[in-house]
N, C-alpha and C. Protein backbone atom coordinates (compact mmCIF):
# COMPACT_ATOMS: atom_id res chain seq x y z
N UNK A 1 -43.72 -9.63 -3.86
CA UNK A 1 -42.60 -10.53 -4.04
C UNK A 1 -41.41 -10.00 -3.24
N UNK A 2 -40.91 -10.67 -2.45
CA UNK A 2 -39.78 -10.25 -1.78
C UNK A 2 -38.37 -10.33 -2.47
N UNK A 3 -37.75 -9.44 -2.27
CA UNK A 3 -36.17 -8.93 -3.35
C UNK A 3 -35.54 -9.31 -2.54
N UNK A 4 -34.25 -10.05 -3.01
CA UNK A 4 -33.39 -10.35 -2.61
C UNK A 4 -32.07 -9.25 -2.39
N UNK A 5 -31.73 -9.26 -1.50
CA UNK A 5 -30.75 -8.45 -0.66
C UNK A 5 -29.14 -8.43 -1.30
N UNK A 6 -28.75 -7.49 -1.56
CA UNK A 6 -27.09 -8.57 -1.78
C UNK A 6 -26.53 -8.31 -0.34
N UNK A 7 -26.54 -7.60 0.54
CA UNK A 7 -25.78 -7.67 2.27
C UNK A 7 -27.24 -7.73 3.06
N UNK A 8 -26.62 -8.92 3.52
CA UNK A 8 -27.78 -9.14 4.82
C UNK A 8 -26.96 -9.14 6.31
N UNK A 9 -27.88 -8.46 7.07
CA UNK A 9 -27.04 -8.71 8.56
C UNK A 9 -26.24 -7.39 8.71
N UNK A 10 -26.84 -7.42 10.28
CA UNK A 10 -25.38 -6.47 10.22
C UNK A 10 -25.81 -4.91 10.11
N UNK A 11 -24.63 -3.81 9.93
CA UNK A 11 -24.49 -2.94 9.62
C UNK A 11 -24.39 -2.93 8.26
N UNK A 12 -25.60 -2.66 7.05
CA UNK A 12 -25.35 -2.54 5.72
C UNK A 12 -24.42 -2.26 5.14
N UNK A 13 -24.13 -0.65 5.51
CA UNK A 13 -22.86 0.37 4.91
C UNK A 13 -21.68 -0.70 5.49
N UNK A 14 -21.26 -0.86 6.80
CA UNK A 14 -20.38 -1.57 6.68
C UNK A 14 -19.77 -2.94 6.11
N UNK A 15 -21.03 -3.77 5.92
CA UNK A 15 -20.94 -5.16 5.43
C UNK A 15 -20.81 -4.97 3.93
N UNK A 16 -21.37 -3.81 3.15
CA UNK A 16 -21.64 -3.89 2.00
C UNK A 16 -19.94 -3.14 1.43
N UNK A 17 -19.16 -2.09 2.48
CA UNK A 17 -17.70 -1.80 1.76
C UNK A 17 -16.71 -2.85 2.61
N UNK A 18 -17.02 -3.90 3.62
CA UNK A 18 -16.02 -5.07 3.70
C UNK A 18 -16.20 -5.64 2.52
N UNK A 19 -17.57 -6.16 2.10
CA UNK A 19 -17.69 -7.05 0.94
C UNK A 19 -16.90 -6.18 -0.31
N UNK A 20 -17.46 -5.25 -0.82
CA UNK A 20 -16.97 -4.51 -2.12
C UNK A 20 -14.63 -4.16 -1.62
N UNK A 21 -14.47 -3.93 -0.49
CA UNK A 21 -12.61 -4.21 -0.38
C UNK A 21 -11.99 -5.12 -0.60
N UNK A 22 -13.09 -6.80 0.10
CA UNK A 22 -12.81 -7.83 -0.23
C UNK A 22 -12.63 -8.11 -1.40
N UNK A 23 -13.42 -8.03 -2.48
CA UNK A 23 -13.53 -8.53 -3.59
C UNK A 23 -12.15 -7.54 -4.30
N UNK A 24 -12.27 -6.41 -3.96
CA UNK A 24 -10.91 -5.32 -4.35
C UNK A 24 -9.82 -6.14 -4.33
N UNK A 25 -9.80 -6.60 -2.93
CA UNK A 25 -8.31 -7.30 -2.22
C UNK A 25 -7.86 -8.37 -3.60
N UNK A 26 -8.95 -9.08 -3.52
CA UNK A 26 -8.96 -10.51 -4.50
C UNK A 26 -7.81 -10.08 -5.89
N UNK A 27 -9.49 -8.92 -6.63
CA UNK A 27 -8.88 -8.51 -7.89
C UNK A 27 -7.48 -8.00 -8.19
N UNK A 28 -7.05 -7.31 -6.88
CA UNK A 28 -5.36 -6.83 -7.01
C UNK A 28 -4.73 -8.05 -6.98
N UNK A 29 -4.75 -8.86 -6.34
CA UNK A 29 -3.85 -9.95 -5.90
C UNK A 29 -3.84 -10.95 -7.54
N UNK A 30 -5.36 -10.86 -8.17
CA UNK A 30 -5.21 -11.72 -8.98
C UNK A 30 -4.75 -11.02 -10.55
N UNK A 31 -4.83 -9.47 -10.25
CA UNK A 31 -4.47 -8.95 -11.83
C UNK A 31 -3.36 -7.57 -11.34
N UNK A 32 -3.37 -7.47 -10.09
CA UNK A 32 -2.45 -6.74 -10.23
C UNK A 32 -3.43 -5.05 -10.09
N UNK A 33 -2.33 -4.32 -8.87
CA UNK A 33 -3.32 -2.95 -8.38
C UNK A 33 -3.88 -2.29 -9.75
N UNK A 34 -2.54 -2.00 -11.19
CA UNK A 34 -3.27 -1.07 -12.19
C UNK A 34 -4.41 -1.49 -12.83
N UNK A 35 -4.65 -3.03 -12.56
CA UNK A 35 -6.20 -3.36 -13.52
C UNK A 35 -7.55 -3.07 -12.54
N UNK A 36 -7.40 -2.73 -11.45
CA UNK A 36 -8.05 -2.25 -10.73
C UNK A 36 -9.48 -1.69 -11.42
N UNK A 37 -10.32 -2.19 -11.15
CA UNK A 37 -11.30 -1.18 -12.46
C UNK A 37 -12.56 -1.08 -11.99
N UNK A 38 -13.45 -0.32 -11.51
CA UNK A 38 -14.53 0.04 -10.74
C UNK A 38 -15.89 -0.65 -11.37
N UNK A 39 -16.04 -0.99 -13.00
CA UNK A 39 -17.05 -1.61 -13.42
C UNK A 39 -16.84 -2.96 -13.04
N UNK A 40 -15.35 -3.63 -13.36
CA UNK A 40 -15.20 -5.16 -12.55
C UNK A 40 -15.04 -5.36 -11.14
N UNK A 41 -14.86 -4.56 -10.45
CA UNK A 41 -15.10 -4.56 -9.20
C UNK A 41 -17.25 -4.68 -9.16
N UNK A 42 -17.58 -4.25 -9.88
CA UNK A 42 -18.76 -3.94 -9.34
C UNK A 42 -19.53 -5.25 -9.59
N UNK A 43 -19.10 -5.62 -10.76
CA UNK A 43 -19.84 -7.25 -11.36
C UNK A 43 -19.62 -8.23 -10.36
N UNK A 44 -17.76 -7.99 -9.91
CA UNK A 44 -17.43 -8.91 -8.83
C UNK A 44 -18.20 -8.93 -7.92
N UNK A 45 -19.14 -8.07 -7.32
CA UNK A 45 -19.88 -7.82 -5.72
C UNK A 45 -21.44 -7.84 -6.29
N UNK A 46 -21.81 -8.10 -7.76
CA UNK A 46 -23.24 -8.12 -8.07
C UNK A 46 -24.00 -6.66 -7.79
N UNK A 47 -23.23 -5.85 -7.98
CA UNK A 47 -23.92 -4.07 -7.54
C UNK A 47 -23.53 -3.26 -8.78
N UNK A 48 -24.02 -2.33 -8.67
CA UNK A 48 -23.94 -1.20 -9.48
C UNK A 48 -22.38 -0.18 -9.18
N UNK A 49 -22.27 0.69 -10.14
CA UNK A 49 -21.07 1.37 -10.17
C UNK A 49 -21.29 2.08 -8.73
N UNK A 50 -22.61 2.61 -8.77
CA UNK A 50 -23.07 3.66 -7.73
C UNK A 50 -22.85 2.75 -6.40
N UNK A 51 -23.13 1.73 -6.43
CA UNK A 51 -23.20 1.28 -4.82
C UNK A 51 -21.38 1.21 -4.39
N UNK A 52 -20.80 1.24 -5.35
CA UNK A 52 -19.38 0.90 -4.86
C UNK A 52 -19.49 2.45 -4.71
N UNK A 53 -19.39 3.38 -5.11
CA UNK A 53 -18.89 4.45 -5.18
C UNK A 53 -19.35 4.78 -3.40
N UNK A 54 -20.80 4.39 -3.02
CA UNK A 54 -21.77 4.83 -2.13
C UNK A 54 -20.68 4.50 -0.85
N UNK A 55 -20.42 3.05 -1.06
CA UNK A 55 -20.58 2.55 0.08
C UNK A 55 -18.76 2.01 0.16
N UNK A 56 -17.45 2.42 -0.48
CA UNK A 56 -16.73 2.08 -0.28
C UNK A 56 -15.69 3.36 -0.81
N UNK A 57 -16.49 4.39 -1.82
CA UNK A 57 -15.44 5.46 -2.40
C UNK A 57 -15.08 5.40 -3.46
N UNK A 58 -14.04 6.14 -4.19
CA UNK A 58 -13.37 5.84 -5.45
C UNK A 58 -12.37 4.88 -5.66
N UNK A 59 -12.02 5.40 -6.81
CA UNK A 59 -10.67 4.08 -6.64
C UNK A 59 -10.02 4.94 -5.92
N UNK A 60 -9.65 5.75 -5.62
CA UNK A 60 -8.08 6.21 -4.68
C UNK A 60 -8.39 5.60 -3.33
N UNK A 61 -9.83 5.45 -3.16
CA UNK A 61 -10.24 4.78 -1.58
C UNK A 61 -9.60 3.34 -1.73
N UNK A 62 -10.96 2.89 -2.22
CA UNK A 62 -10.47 1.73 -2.84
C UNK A 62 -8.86 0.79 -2.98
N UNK A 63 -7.92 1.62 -3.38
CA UNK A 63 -6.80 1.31 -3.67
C UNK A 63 -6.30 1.30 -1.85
N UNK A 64 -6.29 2.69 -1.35
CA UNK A 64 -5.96 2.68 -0.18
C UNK A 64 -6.38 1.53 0.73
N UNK A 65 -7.64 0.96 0.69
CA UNK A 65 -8.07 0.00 1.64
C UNK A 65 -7.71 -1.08 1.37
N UNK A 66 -7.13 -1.26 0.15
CA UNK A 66 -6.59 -2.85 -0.25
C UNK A 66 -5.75 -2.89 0.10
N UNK A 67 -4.48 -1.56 -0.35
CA UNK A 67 -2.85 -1.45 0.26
C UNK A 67 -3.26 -1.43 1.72
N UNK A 68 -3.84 -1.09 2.62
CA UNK A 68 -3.54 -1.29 4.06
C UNK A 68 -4.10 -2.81 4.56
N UNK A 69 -5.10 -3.34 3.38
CA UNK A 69 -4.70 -4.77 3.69
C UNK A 69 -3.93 -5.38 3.44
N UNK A 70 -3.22 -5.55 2.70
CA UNK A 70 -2.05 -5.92 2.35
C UNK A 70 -0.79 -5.67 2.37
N UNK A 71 -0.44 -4.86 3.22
CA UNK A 71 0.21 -4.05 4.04
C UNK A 71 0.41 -3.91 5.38
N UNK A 72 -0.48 -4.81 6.25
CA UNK A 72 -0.67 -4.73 7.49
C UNK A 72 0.37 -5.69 8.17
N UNK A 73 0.80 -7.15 7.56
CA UNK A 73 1.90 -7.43 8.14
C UNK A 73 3.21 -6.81 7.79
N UNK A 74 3.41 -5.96 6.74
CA UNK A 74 4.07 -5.35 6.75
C UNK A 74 4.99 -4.08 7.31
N UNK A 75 2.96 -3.55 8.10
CA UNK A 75 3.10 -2.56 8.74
C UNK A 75 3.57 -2.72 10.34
N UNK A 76 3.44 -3.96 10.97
CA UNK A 76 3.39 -4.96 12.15
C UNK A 76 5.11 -4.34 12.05
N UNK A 77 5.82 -5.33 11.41
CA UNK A 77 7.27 -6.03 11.43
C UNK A 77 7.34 -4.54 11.53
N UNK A 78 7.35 -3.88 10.78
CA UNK A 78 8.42 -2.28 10.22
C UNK A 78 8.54 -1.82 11.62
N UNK A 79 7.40 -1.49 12.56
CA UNK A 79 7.05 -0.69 13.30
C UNK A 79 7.97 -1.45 15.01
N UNK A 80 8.39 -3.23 15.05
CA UNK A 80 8.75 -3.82 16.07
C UNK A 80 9.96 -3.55 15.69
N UNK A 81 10.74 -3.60 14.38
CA UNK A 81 12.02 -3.22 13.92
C UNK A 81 11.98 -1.91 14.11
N UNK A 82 11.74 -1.11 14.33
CA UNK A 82 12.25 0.50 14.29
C UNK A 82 12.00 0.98 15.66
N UNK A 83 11.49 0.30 16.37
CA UNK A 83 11.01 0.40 17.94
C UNK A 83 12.33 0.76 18.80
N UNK A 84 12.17 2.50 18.88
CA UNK A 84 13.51 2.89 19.81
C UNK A 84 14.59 3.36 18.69
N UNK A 85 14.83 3.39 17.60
CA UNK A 85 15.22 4.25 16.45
C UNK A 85 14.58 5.40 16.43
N UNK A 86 15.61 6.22 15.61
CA UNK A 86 15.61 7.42 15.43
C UNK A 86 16.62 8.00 14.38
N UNK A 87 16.42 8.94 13.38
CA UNK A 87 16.99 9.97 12.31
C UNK A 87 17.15 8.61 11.56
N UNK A 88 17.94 8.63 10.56
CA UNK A 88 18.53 8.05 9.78
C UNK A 88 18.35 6.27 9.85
N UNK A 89 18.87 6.18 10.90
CA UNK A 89 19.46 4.80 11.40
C UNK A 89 17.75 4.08 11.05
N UNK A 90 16.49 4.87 11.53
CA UNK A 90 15.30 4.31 11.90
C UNK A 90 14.59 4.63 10.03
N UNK A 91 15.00 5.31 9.18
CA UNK A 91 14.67 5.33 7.93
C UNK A 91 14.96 4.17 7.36
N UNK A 92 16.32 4.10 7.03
CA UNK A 92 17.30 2.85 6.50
C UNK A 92 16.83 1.73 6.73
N UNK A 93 16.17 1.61 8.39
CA UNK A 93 16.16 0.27 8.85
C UNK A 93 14.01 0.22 8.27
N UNK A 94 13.27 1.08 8.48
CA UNK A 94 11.86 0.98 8.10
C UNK A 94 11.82 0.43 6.08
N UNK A 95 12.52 1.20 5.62
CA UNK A 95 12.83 1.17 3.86
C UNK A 95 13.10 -0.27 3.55
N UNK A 96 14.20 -0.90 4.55
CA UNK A 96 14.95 -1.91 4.24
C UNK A 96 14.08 -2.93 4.64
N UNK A 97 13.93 -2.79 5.68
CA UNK A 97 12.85 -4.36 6.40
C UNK A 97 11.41 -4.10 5.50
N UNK A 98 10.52 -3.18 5.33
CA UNK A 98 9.35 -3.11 4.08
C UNK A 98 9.76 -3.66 3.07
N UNK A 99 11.37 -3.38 2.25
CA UNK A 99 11.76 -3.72 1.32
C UNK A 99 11.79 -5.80 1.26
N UNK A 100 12.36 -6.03 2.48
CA UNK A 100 12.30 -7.50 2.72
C UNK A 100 11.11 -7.74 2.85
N UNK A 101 10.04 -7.83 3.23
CA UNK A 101 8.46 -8.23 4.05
C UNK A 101 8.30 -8.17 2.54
N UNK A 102 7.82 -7.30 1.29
CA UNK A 102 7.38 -7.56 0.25
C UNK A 102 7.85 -8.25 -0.78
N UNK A 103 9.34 -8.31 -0.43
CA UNK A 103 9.72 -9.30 -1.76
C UNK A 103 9.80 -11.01 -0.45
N UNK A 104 9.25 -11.14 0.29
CA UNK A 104 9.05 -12.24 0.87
C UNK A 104 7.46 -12.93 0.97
N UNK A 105 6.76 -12.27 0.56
CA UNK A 105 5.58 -12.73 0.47
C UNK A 105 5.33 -12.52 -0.90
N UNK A 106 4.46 -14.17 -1.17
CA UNK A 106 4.17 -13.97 -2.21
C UNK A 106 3.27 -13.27 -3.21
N UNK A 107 2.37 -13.07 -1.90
CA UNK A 107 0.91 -11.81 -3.08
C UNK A 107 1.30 -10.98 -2.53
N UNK A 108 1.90 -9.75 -1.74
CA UNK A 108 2.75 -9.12 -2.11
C UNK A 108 3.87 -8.36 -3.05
N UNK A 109 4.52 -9.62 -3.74
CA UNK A 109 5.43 -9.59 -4.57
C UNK A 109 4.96 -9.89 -5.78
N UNK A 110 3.43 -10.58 -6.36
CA UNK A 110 2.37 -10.30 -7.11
C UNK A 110 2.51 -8.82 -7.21
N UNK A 111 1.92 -8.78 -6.53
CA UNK A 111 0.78 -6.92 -6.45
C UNK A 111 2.03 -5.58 -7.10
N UNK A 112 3.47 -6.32 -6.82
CA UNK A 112 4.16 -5.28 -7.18
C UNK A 112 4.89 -5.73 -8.52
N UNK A 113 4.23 -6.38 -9.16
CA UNK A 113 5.18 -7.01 -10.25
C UNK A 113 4.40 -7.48 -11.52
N UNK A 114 3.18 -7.58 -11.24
CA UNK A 114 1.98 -7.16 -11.84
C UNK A 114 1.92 -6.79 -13.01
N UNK A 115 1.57 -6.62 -14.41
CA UNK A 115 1.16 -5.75 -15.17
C UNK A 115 2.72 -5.43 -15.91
N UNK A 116 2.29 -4.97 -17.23
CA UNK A 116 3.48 -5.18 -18.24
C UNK A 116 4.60 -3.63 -17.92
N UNK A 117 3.27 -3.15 -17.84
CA UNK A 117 4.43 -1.13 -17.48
C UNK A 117 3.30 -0.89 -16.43
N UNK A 118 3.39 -1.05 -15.39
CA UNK A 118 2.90 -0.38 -14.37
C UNK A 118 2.70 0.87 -13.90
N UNK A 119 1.63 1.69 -13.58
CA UNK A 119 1.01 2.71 -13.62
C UNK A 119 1.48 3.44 -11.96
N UNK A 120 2.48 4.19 -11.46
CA UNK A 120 3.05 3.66 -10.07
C UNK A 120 2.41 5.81 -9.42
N UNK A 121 1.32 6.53 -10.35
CA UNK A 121 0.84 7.44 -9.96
C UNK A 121 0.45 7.25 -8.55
N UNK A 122 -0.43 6.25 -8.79
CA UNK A 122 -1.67 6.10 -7.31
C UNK A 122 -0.91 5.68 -6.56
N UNK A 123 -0.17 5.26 -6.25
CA UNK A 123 1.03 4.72 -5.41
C UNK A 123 1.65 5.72 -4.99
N UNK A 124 2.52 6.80 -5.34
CA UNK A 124 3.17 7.61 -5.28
C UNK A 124 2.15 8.80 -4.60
N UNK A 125 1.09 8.94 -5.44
CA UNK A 125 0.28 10.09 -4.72
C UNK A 125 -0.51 9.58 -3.60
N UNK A 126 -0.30 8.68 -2.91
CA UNK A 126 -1.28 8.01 -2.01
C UNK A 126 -1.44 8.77 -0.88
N UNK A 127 -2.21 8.97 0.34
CA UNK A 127 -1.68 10.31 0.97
C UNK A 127 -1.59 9.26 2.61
N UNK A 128 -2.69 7.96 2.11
CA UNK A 128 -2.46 6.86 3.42
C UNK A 128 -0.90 6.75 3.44
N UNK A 129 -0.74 6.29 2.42
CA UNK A 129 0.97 5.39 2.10
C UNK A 129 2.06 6.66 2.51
N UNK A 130 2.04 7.93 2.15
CA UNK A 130 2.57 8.85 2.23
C UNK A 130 2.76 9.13 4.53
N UNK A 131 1.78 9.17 4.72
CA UNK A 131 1.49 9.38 6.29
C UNK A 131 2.24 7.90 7.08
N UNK A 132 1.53 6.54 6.46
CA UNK A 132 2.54 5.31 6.64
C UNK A 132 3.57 5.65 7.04
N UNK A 133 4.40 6.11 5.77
CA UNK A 133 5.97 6.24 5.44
C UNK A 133 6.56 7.22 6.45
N UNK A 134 5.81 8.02 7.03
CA UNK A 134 6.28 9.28 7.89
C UNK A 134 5.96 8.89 9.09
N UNK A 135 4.95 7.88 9.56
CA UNK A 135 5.23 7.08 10.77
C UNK A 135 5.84 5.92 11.32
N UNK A 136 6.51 5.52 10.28
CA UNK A 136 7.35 4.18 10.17
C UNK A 136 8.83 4.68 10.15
N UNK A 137 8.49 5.75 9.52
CA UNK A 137 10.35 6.08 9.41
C UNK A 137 10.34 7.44 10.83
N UNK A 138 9.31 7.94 11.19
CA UNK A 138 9.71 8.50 12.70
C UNK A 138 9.54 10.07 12.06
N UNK A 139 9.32 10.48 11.05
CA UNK A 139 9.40 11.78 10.54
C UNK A 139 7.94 12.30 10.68
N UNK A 140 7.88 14.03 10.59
CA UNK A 140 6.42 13.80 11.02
C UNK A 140 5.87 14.27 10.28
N UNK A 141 4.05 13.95 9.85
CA UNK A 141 3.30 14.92 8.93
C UNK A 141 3.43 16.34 8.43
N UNK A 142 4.18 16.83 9.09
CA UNK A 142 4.50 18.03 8.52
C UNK A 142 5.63 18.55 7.49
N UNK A 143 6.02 17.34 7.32
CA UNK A 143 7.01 17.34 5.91
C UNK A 143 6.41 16.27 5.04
N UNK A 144 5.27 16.70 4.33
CA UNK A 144 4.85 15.76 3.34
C UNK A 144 5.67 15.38 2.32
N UNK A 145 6.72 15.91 1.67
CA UNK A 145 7.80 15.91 0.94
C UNK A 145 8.39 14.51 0.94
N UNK A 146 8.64 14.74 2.12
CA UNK A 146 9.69 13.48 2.77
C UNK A 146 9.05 12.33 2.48
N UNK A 147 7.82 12.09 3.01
CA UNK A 147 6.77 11.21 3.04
C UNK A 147 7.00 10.70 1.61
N UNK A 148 6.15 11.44 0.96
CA UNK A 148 6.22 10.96 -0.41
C UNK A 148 7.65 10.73 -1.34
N UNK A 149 8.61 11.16 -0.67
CA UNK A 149 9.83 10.32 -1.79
C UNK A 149 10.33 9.84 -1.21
N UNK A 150 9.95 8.88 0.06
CA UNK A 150 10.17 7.50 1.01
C UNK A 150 9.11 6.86 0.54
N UNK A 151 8.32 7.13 0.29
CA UNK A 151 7.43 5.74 -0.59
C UNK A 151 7.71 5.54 -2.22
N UNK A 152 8.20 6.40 -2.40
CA UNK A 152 9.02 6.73 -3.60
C UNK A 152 9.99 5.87 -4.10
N UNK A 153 11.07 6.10 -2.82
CA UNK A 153 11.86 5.38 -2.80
C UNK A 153 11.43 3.88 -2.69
N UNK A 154 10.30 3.24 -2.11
CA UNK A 154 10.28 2.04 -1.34
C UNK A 154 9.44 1.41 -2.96
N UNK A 155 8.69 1.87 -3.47
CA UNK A 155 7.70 1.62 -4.76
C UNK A 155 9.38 1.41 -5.72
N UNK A 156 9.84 2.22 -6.04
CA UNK A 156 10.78 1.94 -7.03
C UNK A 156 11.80 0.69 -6.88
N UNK A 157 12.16 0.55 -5.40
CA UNK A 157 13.02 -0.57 -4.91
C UNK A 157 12.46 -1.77 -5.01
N UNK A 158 10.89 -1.81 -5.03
CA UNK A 158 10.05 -2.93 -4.97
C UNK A 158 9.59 -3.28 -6.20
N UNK A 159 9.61 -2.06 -7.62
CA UNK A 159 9.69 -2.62 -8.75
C UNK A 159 10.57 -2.87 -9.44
N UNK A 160 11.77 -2.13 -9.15
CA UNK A 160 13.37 -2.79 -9.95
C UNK A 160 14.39 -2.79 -8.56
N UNK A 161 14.18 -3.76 -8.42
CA UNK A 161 15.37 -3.88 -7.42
C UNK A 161 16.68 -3.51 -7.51
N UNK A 162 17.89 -3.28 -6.53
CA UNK A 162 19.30 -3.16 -7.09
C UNK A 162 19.74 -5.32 -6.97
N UNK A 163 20.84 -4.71 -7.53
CA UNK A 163 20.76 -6.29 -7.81
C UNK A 163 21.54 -7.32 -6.49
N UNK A 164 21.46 -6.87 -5.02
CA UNK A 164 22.36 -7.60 -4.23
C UNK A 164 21.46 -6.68 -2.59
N UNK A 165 20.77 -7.17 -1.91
CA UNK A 165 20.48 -6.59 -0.89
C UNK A 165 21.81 -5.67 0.16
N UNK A 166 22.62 -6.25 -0.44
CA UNK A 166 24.14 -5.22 0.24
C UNK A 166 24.29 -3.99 -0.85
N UNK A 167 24.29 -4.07 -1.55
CA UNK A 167 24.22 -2.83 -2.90
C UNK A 167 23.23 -1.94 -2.35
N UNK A 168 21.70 -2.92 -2.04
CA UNK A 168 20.69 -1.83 -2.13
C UNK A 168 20.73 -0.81 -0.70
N UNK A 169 21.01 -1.67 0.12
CA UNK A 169 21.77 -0.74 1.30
C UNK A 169 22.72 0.52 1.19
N UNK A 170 23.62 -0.29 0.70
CA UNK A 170 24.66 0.77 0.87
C UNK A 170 24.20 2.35 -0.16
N UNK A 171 23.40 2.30 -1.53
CA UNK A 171 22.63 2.98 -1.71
C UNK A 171 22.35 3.39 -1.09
N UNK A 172 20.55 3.44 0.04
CA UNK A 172 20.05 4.06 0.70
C UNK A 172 21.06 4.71 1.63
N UNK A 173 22.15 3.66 2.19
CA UNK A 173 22.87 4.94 3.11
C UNK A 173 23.80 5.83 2.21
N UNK A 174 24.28 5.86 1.17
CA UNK A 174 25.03 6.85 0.72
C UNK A 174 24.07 8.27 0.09
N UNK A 175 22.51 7.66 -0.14
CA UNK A 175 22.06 8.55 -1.02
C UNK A 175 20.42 9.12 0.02
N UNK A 176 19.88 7.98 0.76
CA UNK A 176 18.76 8.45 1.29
C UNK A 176 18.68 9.27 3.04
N UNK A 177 20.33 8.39 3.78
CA UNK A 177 20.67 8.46 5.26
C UNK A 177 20.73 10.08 5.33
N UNK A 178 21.74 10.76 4.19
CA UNK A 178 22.56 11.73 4.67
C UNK A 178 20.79 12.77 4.68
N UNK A 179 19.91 12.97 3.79
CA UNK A 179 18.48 13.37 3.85
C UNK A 179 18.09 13.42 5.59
N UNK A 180 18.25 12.68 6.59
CA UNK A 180 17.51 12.82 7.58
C UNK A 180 18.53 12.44 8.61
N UNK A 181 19.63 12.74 8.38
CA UNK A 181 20.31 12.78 9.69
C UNK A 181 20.84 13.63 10.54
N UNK A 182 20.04 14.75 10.14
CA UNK A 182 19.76 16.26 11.17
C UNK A 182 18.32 15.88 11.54
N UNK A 183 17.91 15.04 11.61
CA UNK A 183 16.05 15.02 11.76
C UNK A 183 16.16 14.29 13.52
């Protein structure tokens, strides 16, 4: 009797973690990154815990490959806006325009608003999002520090906003500019 396949075609491993990100992508968008959950991910794609694990990683993968889908026009704009910036001026302006791109789209602005108390660990410890943040704002891998409390900063702005996009500015420059303007 011949068994039916769940990925046909193709490169298996690869068809089988597009399919299992896809379905990732979906579930964030529709419940939000913290419900994220590796047994409903797995029902979603008709596989076992093991094949997600096999063929796409953990959740920290997982999470990462959804945020860089969903993240990618984000990552576009940041990078044509900061083009020829530098120190400070090119932080302010990467923080601020990410800050606009997500509260302008709408599954986006889902994904960050999501869920009753939001779980903002995996976010914060991300080490993709962390490296992002240090190539968008011009700073380099070798101050992981930085990295991570610029996504820090950008996660917290994106779950409680200040209340006036001129406020939230003038913030970042009174409190985040003076940080990197020896850089």
């Amino acid at each position: 009797m011949a068994r039916s396949d769940w990925v046909l075609g193709g490169d298996r491993a690869a068809a089988a973690a597009e399919r299992i990100y896809a379905a990732a992508t979906e579930l964030v968008i529709r419940d939000g990154l913290d419900a994220l959950d590796i047994d409903t991910l797995a029902a979603r794609v008709h596989c076992s815990r093991a094949t997600v694990y096999r063929h796409a990683g953990g959740k920290g993968q997982i999470r990462d490959a959804v945020l860089m889908r969903l993240a990618a026009g984000i990552i576009d704009t940041v990078r044509q806006s900061v083009a020829g910036l530098t120190g400070a001026e090119r932080v302010i302006t990467a923080i601020t325009v990410a800050l606009q791109q997500i509260r302008s789209d709408p599954l986006r602005r889902l994904m960050f608003s999501a869920g009753s108390s939001p779980d903002l660990r995996d976010l914060h410890s991300s080490p993709m999002l962390a490296h992002l943040a240090a190539e968008l704002t011009g700073i380099t891998d070798d101050d992981p520090l930085a990295a991570q409390w610029i996504v820090r900063v950008v996660v917290s702005f994106a779950y409680s906003p200040i209340a006036s996009v001129r406020e939230e500015r003038a913030v970042l420059e009174r409190f985040v500019a003076p940080a990197f303007e020896t850089r």
